[in-house]
N, C-alpha and C. Protein backbone atom coordinates (compact mmCIF):
# COMPACT_ATOMS: atom_id res chain seq x y z
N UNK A 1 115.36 113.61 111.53
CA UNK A 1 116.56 114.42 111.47
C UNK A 1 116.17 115.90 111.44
N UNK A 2 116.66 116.71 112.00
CA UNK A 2 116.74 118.26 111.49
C UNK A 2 116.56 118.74 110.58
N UNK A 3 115.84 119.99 110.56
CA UNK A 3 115.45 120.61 109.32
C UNK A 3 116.69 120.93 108.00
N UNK A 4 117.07 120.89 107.20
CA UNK A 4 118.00 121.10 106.85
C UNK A 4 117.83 122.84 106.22
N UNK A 5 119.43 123.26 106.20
CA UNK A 5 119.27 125.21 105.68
C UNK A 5 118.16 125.17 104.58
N UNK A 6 118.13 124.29 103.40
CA UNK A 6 116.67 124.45 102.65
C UNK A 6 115.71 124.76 102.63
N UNK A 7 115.05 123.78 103.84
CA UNK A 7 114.25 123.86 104.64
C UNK A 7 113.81 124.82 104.87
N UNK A 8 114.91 125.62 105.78
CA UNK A 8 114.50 126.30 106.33
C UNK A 8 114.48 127.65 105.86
N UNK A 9 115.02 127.96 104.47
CA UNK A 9 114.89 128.99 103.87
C UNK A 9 113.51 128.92 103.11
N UNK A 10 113.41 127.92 102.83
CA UNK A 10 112.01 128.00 101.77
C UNK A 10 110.68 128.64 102.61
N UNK A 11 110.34 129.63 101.73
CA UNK A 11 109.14 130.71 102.05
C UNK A 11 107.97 130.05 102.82
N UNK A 12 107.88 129.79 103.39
CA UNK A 12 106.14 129.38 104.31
C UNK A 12 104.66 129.58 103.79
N UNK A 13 104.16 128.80 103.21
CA UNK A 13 102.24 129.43 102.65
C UNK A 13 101.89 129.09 103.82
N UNK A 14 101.28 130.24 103.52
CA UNK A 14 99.83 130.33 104.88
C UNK A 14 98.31 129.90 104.05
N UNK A 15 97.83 128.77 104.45
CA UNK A 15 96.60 128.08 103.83
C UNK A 15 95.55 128.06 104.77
N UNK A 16 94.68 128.92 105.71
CA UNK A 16 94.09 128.92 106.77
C UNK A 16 92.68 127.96 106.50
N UNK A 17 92.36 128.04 105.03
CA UNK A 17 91.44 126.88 104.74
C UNK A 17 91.72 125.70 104.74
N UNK A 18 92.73 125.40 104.96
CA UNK A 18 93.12 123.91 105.38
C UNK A 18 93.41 123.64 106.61
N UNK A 19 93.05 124.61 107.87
CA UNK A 19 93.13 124.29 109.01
C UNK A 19 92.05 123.55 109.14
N UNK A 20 92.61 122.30 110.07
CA UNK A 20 91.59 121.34 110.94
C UNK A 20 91.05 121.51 112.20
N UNK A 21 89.87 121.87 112.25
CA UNK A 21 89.51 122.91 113.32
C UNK A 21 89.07 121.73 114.01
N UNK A 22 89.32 121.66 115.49
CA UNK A 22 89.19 120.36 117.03
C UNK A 22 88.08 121.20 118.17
N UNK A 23 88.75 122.81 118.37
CA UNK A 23 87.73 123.47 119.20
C UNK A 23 88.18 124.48 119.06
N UNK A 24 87.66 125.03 119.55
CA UNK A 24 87.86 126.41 120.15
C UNK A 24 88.34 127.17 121.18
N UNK A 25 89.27 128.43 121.56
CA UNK A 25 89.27 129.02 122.95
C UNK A 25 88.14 129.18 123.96
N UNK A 26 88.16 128.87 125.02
CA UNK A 26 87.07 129.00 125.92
C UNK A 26 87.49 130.82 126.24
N UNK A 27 89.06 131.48 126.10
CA UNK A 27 88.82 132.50 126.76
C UNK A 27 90.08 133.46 125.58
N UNK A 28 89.68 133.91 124.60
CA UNK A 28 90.13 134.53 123.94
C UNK A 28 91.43 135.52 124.16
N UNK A 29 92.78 136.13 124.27
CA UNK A 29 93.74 136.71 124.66
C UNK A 29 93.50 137.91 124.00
N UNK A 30 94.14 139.06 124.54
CA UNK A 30 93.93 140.45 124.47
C UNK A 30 94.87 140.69 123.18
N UNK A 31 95.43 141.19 122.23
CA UNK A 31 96.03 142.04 121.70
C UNK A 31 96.38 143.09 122.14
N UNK A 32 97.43 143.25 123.24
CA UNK A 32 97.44 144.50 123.79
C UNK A 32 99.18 144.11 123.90
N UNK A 33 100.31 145.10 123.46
CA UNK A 33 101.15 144.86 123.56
C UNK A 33 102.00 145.28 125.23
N UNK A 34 102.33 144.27 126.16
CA UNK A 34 102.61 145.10 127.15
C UNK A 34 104.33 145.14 127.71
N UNK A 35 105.16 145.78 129.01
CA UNK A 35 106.20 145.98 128.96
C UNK A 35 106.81 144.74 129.18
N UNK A 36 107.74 144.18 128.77
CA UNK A 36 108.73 142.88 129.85
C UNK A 36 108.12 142.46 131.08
N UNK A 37 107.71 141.27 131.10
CA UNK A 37 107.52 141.06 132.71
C UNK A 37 108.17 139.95 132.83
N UNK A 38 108.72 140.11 134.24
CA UNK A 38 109.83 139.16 134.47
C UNK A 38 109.36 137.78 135.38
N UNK A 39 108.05 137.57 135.43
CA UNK A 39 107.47 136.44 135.79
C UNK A 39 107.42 135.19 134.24
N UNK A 40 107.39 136.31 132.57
CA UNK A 40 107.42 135.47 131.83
C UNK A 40 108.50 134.08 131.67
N UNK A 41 109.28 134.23 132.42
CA UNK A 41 110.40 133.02 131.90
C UNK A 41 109.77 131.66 133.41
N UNK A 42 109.34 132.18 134.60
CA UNK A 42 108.94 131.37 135.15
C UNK A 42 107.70 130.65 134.73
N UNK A 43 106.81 130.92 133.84
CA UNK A 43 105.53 130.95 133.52
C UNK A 43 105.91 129.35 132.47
N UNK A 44 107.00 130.13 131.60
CA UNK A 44 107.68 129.00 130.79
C UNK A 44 107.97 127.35 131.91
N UNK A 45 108.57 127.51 132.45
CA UNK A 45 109.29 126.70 133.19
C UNK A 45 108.15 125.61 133.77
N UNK A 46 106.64 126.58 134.32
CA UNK A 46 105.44 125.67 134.96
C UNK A 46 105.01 125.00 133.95
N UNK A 47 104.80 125.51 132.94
CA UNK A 47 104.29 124.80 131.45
C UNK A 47 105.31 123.50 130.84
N UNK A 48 106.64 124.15 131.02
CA UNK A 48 107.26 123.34 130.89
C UNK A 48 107.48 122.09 131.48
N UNK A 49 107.30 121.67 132.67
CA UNK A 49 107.50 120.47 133.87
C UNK A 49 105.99 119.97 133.23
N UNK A 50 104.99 120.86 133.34
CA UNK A 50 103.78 119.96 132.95
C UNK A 50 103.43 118.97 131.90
N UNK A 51 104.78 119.42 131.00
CA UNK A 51 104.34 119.09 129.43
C UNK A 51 105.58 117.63 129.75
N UNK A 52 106.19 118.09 130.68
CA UNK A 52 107.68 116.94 130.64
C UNK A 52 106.60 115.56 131.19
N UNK A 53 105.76 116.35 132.35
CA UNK A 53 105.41 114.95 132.96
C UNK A 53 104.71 114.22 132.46
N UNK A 54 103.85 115.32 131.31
CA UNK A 54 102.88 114.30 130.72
C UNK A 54 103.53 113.32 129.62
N UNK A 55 104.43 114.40 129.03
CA UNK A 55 104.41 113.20 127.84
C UNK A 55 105.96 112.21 127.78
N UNK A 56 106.76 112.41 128.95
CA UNK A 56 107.87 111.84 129.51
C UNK A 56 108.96 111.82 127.97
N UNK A 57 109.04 110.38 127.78
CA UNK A 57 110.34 109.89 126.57
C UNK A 57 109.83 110.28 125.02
N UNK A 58 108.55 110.99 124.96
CA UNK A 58 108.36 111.58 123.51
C UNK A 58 108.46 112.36 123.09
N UNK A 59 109.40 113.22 124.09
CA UNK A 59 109.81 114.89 123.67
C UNK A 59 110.95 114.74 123.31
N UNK A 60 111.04 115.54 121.73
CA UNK A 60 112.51 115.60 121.92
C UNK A 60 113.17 117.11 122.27
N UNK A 61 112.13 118.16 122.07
CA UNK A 61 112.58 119.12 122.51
C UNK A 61 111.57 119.96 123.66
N UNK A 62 111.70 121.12 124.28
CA UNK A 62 110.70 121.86 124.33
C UNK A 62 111.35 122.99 124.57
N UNK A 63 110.87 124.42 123.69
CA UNK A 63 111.43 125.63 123.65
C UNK A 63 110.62 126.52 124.04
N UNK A 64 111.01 127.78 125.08
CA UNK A 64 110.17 129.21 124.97
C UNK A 64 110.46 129.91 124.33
N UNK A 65 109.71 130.10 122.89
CA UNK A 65 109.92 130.72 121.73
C UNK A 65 108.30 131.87 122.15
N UNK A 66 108.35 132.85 121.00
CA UNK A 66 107.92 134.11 120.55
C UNK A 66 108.41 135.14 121.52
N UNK A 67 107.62 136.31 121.74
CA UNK A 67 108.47 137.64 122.37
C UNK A 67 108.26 137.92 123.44
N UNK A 68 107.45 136.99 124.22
CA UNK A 68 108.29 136.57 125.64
C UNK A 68 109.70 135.81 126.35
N UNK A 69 110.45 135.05 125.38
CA UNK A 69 111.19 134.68 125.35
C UNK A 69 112.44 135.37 125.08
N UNK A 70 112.00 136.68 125.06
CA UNK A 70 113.59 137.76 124.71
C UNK A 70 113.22 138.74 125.65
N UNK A 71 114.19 138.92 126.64
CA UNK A 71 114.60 139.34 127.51
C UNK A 71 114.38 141.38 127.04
N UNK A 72 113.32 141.91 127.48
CA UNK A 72 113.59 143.12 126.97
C UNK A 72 112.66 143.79 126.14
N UNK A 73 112.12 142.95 125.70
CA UNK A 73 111.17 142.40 124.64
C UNK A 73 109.59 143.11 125.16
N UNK A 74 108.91 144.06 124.50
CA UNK A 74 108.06 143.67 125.11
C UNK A 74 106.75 143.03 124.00
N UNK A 75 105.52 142.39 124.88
CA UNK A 75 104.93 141.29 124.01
C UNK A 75 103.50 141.21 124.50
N UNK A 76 102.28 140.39 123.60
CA UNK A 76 101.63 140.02 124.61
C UNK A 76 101.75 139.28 125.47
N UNK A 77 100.71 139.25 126.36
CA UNK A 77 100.64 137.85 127.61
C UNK A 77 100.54 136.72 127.49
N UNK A 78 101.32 135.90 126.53
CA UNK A 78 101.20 134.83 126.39
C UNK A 78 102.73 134.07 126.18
N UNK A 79 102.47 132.86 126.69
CA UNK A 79 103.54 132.11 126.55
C UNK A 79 103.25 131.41 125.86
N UNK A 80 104.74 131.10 124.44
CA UNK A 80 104.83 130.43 122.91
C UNK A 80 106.03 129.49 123.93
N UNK A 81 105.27 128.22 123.55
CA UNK A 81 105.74 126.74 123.47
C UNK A 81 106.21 125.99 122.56
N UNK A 82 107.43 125.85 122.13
CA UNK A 82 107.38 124.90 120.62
C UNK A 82 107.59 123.29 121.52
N UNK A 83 107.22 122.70 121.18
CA UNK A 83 106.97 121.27 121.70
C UNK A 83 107.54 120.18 120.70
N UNK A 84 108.50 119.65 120.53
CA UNK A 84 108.80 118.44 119.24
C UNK A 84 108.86 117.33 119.77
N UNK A 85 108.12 116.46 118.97
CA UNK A 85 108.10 115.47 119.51
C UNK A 85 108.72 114.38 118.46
N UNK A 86 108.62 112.90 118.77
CA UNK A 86 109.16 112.32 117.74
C UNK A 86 108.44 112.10 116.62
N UNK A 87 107.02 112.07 117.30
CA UNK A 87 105.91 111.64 115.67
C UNK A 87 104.85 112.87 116.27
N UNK A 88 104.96 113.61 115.46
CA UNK A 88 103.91 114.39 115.44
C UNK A 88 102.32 114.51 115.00
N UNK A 89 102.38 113.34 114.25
CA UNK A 89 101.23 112.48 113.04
C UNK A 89 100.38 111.68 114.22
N UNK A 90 100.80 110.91 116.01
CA UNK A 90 100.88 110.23 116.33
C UNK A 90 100.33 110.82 117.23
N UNK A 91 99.35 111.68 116.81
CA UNK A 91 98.26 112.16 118.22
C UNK A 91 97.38 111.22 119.30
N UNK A 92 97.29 110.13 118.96
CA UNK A 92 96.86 109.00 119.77
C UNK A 92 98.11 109.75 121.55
N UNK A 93 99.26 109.21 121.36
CA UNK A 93 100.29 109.31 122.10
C UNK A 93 100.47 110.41 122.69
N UNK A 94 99.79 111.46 122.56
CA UNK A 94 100.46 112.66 123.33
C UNK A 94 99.16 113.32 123.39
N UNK A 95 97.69 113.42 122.54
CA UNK A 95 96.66 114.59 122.97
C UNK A 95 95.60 114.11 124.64
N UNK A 96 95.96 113.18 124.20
CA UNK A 96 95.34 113.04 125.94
C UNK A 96 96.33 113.49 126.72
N UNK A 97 97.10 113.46 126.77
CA UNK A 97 98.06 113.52 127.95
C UNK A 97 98.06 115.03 127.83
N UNK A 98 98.33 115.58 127.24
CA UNK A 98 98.64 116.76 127.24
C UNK A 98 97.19 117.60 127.45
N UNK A 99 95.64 117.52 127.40
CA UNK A 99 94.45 118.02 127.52
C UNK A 99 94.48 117.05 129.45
N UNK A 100 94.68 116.35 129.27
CA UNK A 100 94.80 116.26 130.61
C UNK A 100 95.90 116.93 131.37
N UNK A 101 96.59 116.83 131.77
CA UNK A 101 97.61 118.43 132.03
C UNK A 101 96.81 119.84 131.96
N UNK A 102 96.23 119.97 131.20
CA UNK A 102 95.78 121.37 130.96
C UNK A 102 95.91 121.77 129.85
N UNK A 103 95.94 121.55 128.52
CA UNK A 103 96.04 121.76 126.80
C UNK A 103 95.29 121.76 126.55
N UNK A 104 94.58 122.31 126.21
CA UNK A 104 93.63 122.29 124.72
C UNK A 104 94.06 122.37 123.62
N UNK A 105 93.65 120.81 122.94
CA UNK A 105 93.72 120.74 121.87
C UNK A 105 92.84 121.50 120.64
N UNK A 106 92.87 122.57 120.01
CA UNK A 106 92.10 123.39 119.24
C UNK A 106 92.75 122.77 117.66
N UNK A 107 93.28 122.70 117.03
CA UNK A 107 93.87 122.80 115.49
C UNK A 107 94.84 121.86 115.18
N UNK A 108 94.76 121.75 114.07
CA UNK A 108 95.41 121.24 113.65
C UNK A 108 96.22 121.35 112.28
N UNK A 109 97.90 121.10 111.96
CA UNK A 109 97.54 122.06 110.00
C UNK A 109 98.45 120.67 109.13
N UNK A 110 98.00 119.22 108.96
CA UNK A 110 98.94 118.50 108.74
C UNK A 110 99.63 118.92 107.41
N UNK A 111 99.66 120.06 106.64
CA UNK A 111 99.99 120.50 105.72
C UNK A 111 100.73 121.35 106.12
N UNK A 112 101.04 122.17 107.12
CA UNK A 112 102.41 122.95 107.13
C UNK A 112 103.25 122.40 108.83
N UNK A 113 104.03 121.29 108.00
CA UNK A 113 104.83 120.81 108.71
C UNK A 113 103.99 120.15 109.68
N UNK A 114 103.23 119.04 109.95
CA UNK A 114 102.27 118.40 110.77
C UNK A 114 102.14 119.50 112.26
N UNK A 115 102.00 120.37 111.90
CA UNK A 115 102.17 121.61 113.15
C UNK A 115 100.16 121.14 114.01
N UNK A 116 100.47 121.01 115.50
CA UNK A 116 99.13 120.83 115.85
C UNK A 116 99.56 121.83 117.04
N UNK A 117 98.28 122.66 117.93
CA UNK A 117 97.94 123.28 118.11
C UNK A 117 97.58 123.61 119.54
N UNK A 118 97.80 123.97 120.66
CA UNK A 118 96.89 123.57 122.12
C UNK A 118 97.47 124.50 123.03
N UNK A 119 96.21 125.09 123.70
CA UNK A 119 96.40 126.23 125.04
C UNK A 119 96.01 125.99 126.08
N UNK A 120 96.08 126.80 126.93
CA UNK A 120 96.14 126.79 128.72
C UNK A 120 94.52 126.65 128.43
N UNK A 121 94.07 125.82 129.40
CA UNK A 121 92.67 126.17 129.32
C UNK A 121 92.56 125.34 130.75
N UNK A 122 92.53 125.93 131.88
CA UNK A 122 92.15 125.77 133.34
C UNK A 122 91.84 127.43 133.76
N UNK A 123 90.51 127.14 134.74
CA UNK A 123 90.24 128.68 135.25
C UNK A 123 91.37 129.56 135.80
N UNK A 124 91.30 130.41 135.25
CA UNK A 124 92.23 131.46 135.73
C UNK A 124 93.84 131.54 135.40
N UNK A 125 93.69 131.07 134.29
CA UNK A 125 95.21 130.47 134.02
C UNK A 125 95.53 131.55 133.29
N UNK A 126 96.60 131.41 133.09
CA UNK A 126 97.64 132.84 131.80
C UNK A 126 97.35 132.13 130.79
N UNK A 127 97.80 133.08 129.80
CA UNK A 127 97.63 131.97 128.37
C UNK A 127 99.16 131.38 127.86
N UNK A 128 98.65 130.11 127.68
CA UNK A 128 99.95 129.18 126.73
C UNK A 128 99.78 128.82 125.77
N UNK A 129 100.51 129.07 124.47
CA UNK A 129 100.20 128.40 123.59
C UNK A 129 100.90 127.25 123.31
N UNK A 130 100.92 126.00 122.96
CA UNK A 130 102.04 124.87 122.79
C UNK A 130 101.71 124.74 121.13
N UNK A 131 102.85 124.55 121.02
CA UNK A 131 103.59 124.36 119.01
C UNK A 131 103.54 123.13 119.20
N UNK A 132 103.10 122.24 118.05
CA UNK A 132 103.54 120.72 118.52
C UNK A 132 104.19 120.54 117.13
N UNK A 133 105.38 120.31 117.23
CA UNK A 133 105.91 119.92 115.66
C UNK A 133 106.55 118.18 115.53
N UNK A 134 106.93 117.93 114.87
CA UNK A 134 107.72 116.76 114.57
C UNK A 134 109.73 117.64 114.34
N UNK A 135 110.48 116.13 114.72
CA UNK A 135 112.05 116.36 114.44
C UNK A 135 112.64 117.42 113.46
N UNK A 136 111.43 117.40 112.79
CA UNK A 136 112.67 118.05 110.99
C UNK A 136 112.10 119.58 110.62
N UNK A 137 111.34 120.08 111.33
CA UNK A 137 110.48 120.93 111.81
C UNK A 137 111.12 122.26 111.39
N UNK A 138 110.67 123.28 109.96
CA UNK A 138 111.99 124.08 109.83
C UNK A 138 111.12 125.04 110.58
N UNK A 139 109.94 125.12 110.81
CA UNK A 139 109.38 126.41 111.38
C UNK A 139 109.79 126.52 112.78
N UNK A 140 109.84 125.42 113.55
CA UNK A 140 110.74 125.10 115.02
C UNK A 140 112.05 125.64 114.97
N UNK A 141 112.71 125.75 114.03
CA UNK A 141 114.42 126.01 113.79
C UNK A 141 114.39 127.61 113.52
N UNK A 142 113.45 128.09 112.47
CA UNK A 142 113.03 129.36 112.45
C UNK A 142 113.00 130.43 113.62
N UNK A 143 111.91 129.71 115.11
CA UNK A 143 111.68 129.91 115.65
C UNK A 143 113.31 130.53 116.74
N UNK A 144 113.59 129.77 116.75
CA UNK A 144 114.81 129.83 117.60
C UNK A 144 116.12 130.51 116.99
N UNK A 145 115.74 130.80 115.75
CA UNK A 145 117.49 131.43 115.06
C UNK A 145 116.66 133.13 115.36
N UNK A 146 115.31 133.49 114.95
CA UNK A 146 114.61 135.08 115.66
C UNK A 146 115.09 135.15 117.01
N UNK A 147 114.28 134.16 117.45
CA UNK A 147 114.68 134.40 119.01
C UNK A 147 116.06 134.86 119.10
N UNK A 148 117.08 133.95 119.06
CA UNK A 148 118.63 134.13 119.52
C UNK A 148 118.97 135.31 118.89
N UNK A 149 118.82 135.27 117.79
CA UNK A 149 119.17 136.75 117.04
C UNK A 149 118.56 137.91 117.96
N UNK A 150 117.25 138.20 118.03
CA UNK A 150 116.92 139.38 118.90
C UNK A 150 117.74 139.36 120.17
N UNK A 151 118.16 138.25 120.91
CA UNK A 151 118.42 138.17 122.28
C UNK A 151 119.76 138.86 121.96
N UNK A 152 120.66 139.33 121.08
CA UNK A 152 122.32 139.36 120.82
C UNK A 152 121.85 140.65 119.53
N UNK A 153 120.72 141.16 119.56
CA UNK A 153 120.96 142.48 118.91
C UNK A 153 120.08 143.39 118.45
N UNK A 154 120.51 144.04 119.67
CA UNK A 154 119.63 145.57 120.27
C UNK A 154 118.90 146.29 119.42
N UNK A 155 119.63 146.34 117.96
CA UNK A 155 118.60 147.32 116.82
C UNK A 155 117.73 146.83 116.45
N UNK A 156 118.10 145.18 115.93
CA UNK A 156 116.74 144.61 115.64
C UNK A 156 115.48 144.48 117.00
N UNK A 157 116.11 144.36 118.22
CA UNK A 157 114.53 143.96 119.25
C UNK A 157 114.02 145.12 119.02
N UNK A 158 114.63 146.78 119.04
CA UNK A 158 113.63 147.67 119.52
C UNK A 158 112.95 147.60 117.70
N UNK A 159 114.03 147.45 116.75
CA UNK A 159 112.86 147.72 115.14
C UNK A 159 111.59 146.30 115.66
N UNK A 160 111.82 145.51 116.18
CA UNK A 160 110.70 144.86 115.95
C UNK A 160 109.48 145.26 117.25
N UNK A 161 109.86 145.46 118.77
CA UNK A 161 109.11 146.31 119.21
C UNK A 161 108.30 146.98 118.37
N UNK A 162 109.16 147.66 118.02
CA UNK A 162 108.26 149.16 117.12
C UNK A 162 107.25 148.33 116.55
N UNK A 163 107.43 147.15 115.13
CA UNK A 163 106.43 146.88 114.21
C UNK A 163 105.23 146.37 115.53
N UNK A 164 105.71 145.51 116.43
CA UNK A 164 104.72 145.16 117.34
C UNK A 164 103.52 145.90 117.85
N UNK A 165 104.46 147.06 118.31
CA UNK A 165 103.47 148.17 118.92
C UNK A 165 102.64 148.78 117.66
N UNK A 166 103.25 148.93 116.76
CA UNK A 166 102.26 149.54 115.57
C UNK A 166 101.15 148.97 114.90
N UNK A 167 101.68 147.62 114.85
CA UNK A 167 100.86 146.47 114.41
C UNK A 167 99.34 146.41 115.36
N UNK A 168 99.92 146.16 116.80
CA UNK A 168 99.05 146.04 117.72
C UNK A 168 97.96 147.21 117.72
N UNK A 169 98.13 148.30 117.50
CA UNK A 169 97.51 149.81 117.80
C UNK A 169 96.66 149.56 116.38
N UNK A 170 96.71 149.28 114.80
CA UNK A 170 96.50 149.09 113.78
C UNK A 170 95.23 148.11 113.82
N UNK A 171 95.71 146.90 114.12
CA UNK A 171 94.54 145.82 114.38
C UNK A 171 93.55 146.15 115.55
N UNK A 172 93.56 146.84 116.67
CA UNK A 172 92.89 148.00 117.50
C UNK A 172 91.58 148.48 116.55
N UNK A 173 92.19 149.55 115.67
CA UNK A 173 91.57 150.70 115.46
C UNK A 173 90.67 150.15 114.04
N UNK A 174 91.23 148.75 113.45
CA UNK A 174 90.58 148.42 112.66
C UNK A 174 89.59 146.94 113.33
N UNK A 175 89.65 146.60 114.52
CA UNK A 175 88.95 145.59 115.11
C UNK A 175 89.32 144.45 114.32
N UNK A 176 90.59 144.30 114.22
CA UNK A 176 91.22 142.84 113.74
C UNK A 176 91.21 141.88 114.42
N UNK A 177 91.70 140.83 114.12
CA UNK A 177 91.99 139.50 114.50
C UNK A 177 93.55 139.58 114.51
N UNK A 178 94.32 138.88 115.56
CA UNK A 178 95.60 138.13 115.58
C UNK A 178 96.32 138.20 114.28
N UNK A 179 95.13 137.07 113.41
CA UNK A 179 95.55 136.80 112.38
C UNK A 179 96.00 137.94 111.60
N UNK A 180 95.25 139.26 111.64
CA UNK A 180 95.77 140.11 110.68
C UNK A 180 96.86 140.66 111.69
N UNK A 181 97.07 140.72 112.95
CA UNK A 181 98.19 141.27 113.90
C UNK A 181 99.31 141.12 113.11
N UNK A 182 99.04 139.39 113.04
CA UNK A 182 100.88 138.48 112.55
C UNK A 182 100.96 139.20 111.28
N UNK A 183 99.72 139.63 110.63
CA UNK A 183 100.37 140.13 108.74
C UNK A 183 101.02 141.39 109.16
N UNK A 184 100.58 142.01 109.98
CA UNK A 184 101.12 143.34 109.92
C UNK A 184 102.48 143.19 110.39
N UNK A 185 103.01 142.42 110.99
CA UNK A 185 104.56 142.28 111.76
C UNK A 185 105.41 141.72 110.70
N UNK A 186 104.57 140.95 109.86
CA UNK A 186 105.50 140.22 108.58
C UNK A 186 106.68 140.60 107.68
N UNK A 187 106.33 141.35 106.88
CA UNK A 187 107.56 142.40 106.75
C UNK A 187 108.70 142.60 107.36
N UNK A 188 108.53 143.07 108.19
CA UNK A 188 109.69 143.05 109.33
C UNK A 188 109.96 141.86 110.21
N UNK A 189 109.51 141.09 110.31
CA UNK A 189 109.76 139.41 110.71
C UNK A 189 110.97 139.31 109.66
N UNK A 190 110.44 138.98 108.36
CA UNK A 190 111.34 138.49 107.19
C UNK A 190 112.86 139.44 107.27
N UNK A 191 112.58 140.50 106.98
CA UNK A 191 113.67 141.78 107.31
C UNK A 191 114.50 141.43 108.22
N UNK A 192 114.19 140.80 109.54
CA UNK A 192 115.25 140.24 110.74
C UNK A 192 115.78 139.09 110.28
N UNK A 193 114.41 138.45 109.96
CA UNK A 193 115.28 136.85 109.75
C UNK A 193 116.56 136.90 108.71
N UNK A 194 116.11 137.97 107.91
CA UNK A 194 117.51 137.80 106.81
C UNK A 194 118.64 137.87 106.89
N UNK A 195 118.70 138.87 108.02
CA UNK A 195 120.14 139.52 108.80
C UNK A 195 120.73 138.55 109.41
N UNK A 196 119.39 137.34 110.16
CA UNK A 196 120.09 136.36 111.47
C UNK A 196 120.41 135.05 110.20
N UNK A 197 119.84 135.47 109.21
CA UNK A 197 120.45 134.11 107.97
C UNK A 197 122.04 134.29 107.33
N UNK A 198 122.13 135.99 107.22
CA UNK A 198 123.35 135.90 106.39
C UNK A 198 124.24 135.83 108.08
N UNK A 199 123.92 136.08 109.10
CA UNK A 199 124.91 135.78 110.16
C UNK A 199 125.03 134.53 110.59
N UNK A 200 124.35 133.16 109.73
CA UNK A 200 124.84 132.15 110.00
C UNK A 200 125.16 131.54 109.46
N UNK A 201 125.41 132.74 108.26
CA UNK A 201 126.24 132.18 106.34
C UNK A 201 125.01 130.64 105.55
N UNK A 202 123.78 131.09 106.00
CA UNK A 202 122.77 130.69 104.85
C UNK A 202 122.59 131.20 104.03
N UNK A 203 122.13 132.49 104.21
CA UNK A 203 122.74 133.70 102.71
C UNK A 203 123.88 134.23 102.90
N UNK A 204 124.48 135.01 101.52
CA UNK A 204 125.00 136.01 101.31
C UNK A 204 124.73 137.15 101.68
């Protein structure tokens, strides 16, 4: 069943020592924030058919989520996949199929929300990332109330632009990782989400 509003309000830990590490990127992605490109929604769509064929009647969803997915937006080069399936626990059923397609399977976190992990990895490819969650999935639901919210309101995309670009220039000049990218955007992640919560009367 669906995440319920609980769910999906309750705060997220980040436990990176409990990631289950499978492999690694063969080709690491830039941190470089760049303008809208309007090939991103087709990019979605190839990933998308690939992921339909492989894993046919075990999807129950598949979304183009992060800030390629908002129109206007600008982001890195990568395309965010949320992928739900019915059993997410049930990697037998879907990691072949999907590393055959073209996935790499890298991670795994069965502790925040059985969330597993996998990118484009064929020569010369763009980068994809695929979300693999299970049905009840509040970080999947998360995903999509940012999205829609930015897509329907103009102050929040350019305030979050901004943290993007600042973030991005920050982790630059200090030779960060991603990982510290996403801390720096955090703040202002939460700050949006709150606005797109009390506009769907989860908060006050």
């Amino acid at each position: 069943m669906p995440a319920t509003v609980a769910q999906i309000l309750a705060p997220s830990e980040d436990k990176p020592e409990l990631v289950e590490r499978v492999a690694f990127r063969t080709v690491t992605p830039s941190i470089t924030i760049l303008e809208p490109n309007p090939e991103w929604p087709q990019r979605f769509e190839e990933a998308k058919a690939r992921i339909q064929n492989a894993l046919g009647t075990l999807i129950v969803d598949i979304a183009h989520t992060g800030s390629t997915s908002v129109p206007g937006l600008p982001a890195k080069d990568i395309i965010d996949v949320d992928l739900t399936l019915k059993d997410a626990t049930d990697e037998a059923s879907y990691v072949k199929p999907l590393e055959e397609a073209g996935f790499r399977f890298l991670f795994r976190e069965p502790q925040w929300h059985q969330h597993r992990f996998f990118v484009e990895s064929w020569p010369k490819a763009y980068h994809v990332n695929v979300h693999v969650w299970g049905p009840d999935s509040p970080e999947a639901a998360k995903h999509r109330i940012f999205r829609d919210w930015l897509r329907k309101t103009p102050a929040d995309l350019e305030l979050y632009a901004k943290a993007k670009r600042e973030a991005a220039e920050q982790t630059a000049v200090a030779g960060d990782s991603v990982m510290e990218y996403n801390q720096r955007k955090e703040k202002t992640i939460q700050e949006i989400l709150g606005r797109a919560f009390r506009d769907l009367g989860y908060i006050e």
